[in-house]
Protein backbone atom coordinates (compact mmCIF):
# COMPACT_ATOMS: atom_id res chain seq x y z
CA UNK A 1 0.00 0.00 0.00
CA UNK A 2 2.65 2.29 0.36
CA UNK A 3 2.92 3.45 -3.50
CA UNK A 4 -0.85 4.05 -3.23
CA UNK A 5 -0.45 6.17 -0.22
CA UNK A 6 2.02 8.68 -1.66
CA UNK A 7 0.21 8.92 -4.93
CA UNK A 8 -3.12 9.82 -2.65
CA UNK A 9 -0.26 12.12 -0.59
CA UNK A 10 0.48 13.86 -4.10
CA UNK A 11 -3.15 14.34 -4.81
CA UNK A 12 -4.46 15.75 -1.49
CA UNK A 13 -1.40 18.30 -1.99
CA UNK A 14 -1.91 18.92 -5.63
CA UNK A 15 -5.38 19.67 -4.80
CA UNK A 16 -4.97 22.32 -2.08
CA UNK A 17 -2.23 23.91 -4.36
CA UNK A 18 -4.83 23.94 -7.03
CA UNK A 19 -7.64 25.24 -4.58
CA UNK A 20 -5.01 28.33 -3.07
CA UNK A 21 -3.86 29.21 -6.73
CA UNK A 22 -7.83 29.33 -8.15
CA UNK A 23 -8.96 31.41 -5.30
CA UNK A 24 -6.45 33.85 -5.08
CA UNK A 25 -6.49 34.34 -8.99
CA UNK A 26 -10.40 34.55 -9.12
CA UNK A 27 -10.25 32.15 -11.34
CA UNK A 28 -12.48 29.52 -9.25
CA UNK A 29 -16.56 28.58 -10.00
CA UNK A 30 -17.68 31.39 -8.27
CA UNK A 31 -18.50 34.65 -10.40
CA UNK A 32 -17.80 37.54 -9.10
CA UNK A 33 -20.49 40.52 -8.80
CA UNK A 34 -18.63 43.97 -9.59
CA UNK A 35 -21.59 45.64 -8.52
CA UNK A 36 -22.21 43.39 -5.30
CA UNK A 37 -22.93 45.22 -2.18
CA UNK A 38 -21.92 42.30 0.55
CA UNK A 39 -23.24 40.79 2.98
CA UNK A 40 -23.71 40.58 6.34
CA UNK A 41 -25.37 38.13 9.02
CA UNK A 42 -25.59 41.02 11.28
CA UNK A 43 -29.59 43.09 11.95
CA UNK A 44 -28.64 45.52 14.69
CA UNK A 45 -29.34 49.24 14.80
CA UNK A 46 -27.53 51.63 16.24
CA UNK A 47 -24.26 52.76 17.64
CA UNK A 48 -21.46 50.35 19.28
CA UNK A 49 -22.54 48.03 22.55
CA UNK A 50 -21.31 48.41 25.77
CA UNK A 51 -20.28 46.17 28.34
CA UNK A 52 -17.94 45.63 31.56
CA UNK A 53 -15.10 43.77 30.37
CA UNK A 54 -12.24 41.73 32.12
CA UNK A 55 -8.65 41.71 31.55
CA UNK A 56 -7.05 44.14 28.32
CA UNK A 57 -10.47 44.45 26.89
CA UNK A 58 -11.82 45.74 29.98
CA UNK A 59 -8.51 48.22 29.79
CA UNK A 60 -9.03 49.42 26.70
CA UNK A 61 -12.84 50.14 26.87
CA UNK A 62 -14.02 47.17 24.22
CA UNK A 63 -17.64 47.09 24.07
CA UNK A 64 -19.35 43.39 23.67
CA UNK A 65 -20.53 44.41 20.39
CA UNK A 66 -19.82 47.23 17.28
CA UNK A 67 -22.08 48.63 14.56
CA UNK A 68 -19.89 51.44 13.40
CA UNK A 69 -20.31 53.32 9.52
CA UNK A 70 -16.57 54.19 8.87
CA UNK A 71 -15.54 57.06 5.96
CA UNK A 72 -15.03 55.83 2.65
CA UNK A 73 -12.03 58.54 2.00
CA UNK A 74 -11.22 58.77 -1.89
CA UNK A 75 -12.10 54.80 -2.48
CA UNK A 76 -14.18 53.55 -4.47
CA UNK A 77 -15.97 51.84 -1.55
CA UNK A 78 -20.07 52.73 -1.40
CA UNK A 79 -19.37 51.86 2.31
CA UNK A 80 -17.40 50.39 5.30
CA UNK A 81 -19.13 49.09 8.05
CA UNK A 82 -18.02 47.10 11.09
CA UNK A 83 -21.58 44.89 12.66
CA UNK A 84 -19.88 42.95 14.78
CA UNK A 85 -21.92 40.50 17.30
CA UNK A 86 -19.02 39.79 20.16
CA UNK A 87 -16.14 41.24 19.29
CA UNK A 88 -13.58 39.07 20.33
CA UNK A 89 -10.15 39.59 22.93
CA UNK A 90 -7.73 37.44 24.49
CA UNK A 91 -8.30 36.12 28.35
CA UNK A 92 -4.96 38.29 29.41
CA UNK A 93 -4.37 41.47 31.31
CA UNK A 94 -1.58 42.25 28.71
CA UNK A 95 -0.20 41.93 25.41
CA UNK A 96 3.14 42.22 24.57
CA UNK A 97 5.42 41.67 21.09
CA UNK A 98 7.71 38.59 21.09
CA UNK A 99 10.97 38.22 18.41
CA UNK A 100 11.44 35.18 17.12
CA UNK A 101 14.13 32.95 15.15
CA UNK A 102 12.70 30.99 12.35
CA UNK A 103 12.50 27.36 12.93
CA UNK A 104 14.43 24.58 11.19
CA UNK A 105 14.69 21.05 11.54
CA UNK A 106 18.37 19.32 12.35
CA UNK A 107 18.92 15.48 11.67
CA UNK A 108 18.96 15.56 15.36
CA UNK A 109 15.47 16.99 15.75
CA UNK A 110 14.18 14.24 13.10
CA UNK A 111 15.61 11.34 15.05
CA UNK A 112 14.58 12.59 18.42
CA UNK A 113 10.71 12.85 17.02
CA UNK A 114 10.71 9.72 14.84
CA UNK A 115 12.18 7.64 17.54
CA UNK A 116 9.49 9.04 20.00
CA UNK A 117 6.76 7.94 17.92
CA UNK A 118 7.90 5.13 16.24
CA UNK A 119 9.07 1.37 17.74
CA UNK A 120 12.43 1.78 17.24
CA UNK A 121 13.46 -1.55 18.02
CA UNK A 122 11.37 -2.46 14.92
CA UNK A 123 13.08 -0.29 12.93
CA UNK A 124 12.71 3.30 11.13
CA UNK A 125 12.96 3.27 7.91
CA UNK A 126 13.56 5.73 4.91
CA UNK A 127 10.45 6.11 2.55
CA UNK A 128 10.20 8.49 -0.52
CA UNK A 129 9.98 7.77 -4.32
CA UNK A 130 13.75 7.71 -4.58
CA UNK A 131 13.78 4.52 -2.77
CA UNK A 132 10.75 2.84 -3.92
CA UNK A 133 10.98 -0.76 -3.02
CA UNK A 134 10.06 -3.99 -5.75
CA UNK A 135 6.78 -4.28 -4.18
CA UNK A 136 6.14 -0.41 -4.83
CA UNK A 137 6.77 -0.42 -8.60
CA UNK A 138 5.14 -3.81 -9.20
CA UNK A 139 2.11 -2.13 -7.57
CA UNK A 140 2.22 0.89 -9.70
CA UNK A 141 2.72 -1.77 -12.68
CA UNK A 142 -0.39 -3.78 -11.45
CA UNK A 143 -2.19 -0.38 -11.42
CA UNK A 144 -1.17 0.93 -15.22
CA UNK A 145 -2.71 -3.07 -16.41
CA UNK A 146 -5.75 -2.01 -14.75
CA UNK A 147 -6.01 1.24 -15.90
CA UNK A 148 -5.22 -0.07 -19.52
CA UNK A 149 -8.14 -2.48 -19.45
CA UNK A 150 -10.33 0.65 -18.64
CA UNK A 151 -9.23 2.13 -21.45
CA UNK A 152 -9.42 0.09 -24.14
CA UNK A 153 -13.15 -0.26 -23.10
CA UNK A 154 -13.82 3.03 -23.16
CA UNK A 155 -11.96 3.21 -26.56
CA UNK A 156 -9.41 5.74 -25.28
CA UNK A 157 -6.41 4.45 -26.84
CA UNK A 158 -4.02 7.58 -25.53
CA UNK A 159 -4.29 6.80 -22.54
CA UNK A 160 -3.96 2.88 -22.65
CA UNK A 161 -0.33 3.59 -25.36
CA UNK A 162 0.66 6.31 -22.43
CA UNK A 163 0.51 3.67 -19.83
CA UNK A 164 2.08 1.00 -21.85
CA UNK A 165 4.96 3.22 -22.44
CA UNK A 166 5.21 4.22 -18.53
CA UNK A 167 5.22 0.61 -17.77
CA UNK A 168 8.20 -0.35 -19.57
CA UNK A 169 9.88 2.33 -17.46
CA UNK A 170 8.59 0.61 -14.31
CA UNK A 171 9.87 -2.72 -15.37
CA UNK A 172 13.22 -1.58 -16.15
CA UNK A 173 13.34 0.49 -12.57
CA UNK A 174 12.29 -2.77 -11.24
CA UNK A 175 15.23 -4.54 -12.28
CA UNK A 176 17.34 -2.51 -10.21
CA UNK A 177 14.97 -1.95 -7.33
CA UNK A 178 15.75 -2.82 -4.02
CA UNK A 179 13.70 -5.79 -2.06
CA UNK A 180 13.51 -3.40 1.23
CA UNK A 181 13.38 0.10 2.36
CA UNK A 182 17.13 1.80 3.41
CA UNK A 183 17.21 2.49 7.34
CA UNK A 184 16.52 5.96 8.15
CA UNK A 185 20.65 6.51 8.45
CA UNK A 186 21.19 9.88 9.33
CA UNK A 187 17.67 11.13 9.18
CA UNK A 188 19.21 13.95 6.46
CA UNK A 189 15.81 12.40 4.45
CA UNK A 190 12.33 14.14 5.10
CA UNK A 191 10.37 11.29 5.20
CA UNK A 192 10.22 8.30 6.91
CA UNK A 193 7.93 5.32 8.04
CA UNK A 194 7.91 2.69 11.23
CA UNK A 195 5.46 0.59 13.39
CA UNK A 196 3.58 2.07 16.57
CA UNK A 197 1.57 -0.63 18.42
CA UNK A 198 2.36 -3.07 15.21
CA UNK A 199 0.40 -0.49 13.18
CA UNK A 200 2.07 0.81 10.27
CA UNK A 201 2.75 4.67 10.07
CA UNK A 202 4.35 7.55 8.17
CA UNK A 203 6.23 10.81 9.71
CA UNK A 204 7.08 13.18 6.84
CA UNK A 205 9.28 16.40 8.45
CA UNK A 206 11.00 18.85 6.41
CA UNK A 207 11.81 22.77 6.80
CA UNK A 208 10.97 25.33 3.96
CA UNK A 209 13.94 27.39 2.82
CA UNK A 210 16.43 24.82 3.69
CA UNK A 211 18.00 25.01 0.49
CA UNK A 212 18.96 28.43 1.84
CA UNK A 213 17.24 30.09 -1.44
CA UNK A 214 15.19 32.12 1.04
CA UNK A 215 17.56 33.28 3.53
CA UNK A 216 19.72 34.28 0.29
CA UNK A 217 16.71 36.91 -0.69
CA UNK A 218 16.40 37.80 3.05
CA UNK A 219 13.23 35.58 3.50
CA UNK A 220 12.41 33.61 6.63
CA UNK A 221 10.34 31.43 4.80
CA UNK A 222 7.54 28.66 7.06
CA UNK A 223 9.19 27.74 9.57
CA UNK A 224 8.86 23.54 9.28
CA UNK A 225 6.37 20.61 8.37
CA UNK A 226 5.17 17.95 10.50
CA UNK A 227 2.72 14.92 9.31
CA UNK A 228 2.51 12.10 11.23
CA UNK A 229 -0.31 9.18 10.27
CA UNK A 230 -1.09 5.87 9.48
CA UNK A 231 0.01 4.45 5.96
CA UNK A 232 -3.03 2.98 5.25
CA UNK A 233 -6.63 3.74 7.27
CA UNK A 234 -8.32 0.56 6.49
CA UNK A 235 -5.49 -0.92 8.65
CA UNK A 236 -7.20 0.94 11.84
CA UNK A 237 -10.92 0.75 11.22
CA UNK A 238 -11.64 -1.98 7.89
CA UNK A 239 -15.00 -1.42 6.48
CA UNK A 240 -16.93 -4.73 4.89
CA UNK A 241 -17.00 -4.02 1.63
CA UNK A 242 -14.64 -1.21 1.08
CA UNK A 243 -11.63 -1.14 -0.70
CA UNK A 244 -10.32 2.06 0.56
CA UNK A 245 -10.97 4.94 2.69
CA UNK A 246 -9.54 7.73 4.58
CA UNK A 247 -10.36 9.89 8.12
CA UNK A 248 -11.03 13.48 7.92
CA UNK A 249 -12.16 16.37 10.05
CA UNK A 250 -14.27 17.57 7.05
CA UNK A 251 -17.80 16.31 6.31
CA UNK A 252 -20.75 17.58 4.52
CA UNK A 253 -24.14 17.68 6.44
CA UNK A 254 -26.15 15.06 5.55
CA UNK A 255 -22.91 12.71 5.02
CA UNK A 256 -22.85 10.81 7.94
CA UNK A 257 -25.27 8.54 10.24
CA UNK A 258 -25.64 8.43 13.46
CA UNK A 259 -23.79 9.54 16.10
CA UNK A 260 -19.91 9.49 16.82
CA UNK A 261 -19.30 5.86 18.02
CA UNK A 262 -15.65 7.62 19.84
CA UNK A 263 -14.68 5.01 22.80
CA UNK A 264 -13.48 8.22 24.48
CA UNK A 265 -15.32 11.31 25.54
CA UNK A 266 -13.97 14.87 23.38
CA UNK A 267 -12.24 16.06 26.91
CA UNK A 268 -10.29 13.07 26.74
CA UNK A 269 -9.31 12.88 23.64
CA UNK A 270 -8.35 16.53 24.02
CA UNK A 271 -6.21 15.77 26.78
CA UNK A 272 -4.24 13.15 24.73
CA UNK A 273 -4.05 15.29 21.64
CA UNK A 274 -2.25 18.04 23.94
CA UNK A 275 -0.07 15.20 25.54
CA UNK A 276 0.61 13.99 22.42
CA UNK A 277 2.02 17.82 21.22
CA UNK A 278 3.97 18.47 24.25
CA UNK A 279 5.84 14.85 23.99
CA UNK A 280 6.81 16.76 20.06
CA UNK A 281 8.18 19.90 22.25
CA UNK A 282 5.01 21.77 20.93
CA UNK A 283 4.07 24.04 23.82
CA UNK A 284 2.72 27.92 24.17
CA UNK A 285 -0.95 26.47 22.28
CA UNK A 286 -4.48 26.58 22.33
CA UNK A 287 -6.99 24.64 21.50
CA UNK A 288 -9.17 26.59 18.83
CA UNK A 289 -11.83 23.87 17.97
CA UNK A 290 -12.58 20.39 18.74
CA UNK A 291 -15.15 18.53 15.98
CA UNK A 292 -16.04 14.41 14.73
CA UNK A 293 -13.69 12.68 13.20
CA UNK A 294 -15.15 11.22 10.02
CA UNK A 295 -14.02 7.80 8.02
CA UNK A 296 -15.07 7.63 4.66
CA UNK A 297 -15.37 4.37 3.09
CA UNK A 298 -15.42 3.63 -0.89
CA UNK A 299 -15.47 0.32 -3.47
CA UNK A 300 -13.16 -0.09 -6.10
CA UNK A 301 -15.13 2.22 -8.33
CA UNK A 302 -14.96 5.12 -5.88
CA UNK A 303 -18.33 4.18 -4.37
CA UNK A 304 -19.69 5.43 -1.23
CA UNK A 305 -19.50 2.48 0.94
CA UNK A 306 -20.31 4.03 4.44
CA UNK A 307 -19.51 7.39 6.09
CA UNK A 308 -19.31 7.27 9.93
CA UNK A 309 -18.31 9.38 12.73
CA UNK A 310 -15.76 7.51 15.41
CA UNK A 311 -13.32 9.51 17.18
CA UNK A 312 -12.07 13.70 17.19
CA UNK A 313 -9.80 15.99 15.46
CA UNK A 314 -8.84 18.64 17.69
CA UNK A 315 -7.28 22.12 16.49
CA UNK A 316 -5.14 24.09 18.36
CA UNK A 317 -3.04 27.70 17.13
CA UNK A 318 0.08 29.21 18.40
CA UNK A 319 -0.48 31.66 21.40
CA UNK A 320 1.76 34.27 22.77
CA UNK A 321 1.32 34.42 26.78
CA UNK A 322 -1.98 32.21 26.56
CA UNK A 323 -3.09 34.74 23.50
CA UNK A 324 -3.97 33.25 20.60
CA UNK A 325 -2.34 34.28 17.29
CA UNK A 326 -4.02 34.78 13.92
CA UNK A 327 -5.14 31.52 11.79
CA UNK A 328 -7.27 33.16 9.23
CA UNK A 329 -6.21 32.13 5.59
CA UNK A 330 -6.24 34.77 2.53
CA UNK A 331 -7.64 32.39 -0.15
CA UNK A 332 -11.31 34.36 -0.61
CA UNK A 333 -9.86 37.46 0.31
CA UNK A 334 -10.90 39.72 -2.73
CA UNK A 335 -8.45 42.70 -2.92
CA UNK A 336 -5.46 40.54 -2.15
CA UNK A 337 -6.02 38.11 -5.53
CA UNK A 338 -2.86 39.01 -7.26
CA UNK A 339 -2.52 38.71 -10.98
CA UNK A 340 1.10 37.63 -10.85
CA UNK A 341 1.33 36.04 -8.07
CA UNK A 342 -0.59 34.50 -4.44
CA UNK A 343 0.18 34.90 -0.62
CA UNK A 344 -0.51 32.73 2.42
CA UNK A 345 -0.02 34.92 5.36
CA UNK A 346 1.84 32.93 8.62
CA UNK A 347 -0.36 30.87 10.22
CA UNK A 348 1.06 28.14 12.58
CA UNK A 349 -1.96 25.72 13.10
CA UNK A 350 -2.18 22.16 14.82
CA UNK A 351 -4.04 19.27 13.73
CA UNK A 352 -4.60 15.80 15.97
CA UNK A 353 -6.56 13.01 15.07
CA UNK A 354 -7.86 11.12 18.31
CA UNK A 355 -9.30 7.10 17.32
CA UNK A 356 -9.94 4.06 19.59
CA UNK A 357 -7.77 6.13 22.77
CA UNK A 358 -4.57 7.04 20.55
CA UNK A 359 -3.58 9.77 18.33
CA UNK A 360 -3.16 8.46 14.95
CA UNK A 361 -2.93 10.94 12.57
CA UNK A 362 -1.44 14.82 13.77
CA UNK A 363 -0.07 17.65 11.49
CA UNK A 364 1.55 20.69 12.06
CA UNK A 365 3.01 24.01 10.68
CA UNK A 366 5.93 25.32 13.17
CA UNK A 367 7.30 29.03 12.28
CA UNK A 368 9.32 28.91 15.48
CA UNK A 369 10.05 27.27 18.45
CA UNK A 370 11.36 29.44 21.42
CA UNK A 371 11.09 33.29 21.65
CA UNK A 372 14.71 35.46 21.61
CA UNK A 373 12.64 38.37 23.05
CA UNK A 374 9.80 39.76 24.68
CA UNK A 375 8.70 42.93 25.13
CA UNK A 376 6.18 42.61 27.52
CA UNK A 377 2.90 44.20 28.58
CA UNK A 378 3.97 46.95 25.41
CA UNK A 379 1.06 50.02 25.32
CA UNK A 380 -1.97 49.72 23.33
CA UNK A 381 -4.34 52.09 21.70
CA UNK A 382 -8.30 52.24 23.80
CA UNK A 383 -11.28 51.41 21.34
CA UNK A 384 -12.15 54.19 20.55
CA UNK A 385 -8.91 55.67 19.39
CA UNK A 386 -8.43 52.27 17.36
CA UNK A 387 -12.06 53.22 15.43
CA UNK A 388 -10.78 56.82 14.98
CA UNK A 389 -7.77 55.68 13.31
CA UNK A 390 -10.18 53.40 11.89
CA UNK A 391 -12.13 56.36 10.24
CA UNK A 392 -9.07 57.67 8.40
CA UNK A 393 -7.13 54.24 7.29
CA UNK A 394 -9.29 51.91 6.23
CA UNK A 395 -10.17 54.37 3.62
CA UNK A 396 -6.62 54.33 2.13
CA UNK A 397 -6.24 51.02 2.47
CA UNK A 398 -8.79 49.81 0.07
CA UNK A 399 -7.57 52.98 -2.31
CA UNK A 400 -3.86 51.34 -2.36
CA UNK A 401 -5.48 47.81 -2.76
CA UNK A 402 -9.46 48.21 -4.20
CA UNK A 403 -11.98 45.58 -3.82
CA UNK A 404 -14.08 44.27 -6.64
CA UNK A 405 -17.09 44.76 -4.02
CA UNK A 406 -18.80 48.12 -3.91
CA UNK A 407 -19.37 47.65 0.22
CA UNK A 408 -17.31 46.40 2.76
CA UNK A 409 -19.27 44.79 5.62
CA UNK A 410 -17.02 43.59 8.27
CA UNK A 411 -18.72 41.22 10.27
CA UNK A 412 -15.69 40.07 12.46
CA UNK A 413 -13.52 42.04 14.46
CA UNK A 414 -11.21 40.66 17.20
CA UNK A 415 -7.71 41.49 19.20
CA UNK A 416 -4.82 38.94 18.97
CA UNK A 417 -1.33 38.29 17.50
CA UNK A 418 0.41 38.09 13.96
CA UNK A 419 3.69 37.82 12.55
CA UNK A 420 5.42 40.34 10.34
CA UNK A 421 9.26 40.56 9.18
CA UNK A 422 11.82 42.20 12.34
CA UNK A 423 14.70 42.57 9.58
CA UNK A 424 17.40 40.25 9.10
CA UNK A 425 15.59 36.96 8.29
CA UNK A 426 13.79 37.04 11.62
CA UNK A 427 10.06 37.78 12.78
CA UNK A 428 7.85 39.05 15.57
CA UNK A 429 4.21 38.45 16.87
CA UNK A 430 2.41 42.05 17.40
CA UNK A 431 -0.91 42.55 19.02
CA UNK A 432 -3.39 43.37 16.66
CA UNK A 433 -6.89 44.24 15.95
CA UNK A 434 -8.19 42.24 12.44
CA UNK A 435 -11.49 43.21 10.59
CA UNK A 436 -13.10 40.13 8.55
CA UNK A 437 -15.69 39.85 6.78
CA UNK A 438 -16.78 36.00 5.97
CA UNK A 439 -19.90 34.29 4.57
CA UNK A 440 -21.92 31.68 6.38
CA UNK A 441 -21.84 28.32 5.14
CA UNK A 442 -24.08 25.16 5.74
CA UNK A 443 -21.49 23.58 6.93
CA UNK A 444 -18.79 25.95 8.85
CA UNK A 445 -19.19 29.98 9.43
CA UNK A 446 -16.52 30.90 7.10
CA UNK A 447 -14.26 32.83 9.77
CA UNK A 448 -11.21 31.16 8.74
CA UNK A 449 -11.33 31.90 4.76
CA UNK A 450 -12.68 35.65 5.28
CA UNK A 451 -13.55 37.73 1.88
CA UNK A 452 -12.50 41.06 3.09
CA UNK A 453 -9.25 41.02 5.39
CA UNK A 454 -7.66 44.41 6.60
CA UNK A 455 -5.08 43.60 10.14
CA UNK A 456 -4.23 46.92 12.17
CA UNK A 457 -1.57 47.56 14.52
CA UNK A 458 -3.29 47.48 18.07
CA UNK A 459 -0.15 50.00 18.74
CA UNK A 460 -0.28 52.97 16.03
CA UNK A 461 -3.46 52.33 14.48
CA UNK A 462 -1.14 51.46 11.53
CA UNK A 463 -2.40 49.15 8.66
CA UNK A 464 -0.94 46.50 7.84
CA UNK A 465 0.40 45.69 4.18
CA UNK A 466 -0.20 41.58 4.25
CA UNK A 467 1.00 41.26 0.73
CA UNK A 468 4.56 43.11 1.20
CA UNK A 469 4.71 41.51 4.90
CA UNK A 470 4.04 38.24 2.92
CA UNK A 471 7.03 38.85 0.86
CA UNK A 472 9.28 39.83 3.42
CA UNK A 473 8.44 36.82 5.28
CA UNK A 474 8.85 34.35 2.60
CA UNK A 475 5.10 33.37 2.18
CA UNK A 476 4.66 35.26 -1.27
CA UNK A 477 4.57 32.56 -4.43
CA UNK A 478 5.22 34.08 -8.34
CA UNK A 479 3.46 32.19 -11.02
């Protein structure tokens, strides 16, 4: 199974390449409106809410809720509105900036994680397409037969010559191929598979810019990877019937039956999902949602066998002090689409799977690991000095980067931490205040892929620019 699981690894990344690129180019199914006014789930009247706060919102006068009409300037905005329900600040009495080192992976760091999670006296072994195994290829030759057979049925005979040409590659690699995987040697490989509890599992880890093309252009780049899960799901939970199937914290209503058949309650498997992250050296987190897991079953044909709910995927973000930081993703964001080019802004998010008492799937996206500096409990602007500068900025913002939409109908508007460049290939978290504005969905509310985005220092008032901050920090892709 292991051929088949990297091909399904190459799709699943393929496919969220493909999904980033179509969003931020427009180019996706939905059409846009150039004369759409928005949207907002929000019916109040009136002026901003009040209400006695605790900790820094309490300090800085934050209301519970905001309905606020804010001046267009010289855009080409009809109008900007903040209708915010609960406006949203971090359970601290401070906030302060911290400067970080980007994070990188040593062989070291590899061995020390893989040997944690993996029975070592089993062995760890080296797996990626370089060393594909006799078993692999003869599965991928198996596959192109198959294939072949479906297309001479359906009378496509490019397809069938294409894979009869591929497989007389395969059967000349096969000649040559080993009969078993190389150790993991000096873990200077990024991906790797081994036995936990006489399951079968793969760890992938590798750190982005470690060519040292990044720090070259005076990039920090992402920080590292981290995927950790079991080579094949059917292994954990076989289905009657199905031929393959996968877990997923994803579902569409109406998808699965009945209710989550999870041997452990959510609090527990929360409390071994966090174990599991501080055994990694993952600490300073919270947890930011906890939902089903899901197992979707399929036949050979791609089917739907059986969808069921057994077991929890728990999220958790990077905080600063207990704060959380920002996890918010800029695919739907209209007015940062680029032509030329598309961003992903830092976002260091945690994923566990929790099944039958164990984790058995987790991945994670690590910028950095321990802070250089802090400068703690740093002064911030009140509310109401934060909409004044609110009045004048916003304004210019949308003139230097226009939206396609004629109103801007934030609909989200909370206090809490994100990264920008500190010179010199390094980074810091600074408190800030971030205006969404996100459609509701059947399924999920749409905070975390927001249409309209504008971040503003909680310090100065200062916007933001998330597209040059994205090139300074590495995150910024050319097409």
């Amino acid at each position: 199974m292991r051929n088949s699981n990297v091909k399904k690894a190459a799709v699943i990344a393929l496919a969220g390449l493909m999904m980033a690129q179509t969003a931020l180019t427009g180019c996706g199914k939905k059409e846009v409106d150039y004369n759409l006014e928005g949207s907002s789930n929000q019916d109040g009247e009136g002026k901003t809410g009040t209400s006695d706060r605790a900790g820094i919102g309490g300090k800085l006068g934050v209301p519970e809720s905001c309905n606020e009409t804010i001046n267009v300037g010289n855009s080409t905005l009809g109008s900007i509105t903040i209708n915010c329900e609960s406006i949203q600040t971090p359970d601290a009495d401070k906030m302060d900036i911290a400067h970080f080192t980007p994070y990188s992976f040593s062989n070291e760091d590899k061995k020390k994680i893989a040997e944690a999670l993996f029975d070592k006296e089993k062995g760890i072994y080296l797996d990626d397409y370089e060393h594909r195994t006799k078993s692999d290829i003869q599965e991928q030759i198996d596959w192109n037969k198959k294939e072949i057979e479906n297309a001479q049925e359906n009378g496509d005979s490019s397809w069938a010559a294409s894979l009869e040409e591929e497989i007389k590659s395969l059967e000349a690699e096969l000649a040559e191929a080993p009969d078993t995987y190389p150790d993991a040697g000096d873990y200077s490989g990024d991906s790797f598979f081994g036995t936990r509890e006489d399951i079968e599992y793969s760890l992938s880890m590798f750190s982005y810019g470690a060519d040292g093309e990044d720090e070259e252009e005076g990039m920090i780049g992402m920080g590292a990877y981290v995927y950790f899960g079991v080579k094949d799901d059917l292994s954990l939970r076989p289905y009657e019937g199905a031929s393959g199937g996968y877990m997923t914290d994803y579902a569409e209503q109406g998808d699965i039956a009945g209710t989550n058949k999870s041997s452990v309650t959510a609090e527990e498997a929360e409390e071994l999902a966090g174990n599991f992250l501080a055994d990694m050296g993952v600490t300073d987190i919270v947890k930011t949602k906890t939902s089903d897991l899901y197992w979707m079953y399929y036949d050979e044909d791609g089917n739907t066998v059986a969808n069921e709910a057994d077991g929890y995927a728990i999220s958790y973000a990077r905080a600063v002090g207990g704060s959380p930081t920002y996890s918010g993703r800029t695919y739907n964001v209209d007015n940062l689409q680029q032509i030329n080019g598309w961003i992903d802004i830092p976002v260091e998010t945690y994923s566990v799977f929790v099944y039958d008492g164990k984790v058995v799937q987790a991945s994670w996206q690590q910028i950095y690991s321990q802070a250089d500096s802090v400068e703690e409990n740093v002064d911030l602007l009140s509310y109401e000095q934060i909409i004044e500068k609110a009045n004048t900025e916003m304004a210019k913002y949308y003139e230097q980067y226009p939206t396609r939409y004629k109103k801007v109908e934030f609909n989200d508007m909370r206090l809490a931490y994100y990264l920008v460049s500190d010179g010199e290939g390094k980074c810091k978290y600074l408190p800030v205040w971030i205006f969404s504005q996100y459609e509701e969905y059947t399924d999920s509310d749409g905070s975390d892929t927001p249409t309209q985005l504008l971040i503003m220092n909680a310090m100065d008032g200062t916007i933001i620019d998330i597209i040059e901050e994205a090139k300074a920090l590495g995150c910024y892709q050319e097409y």
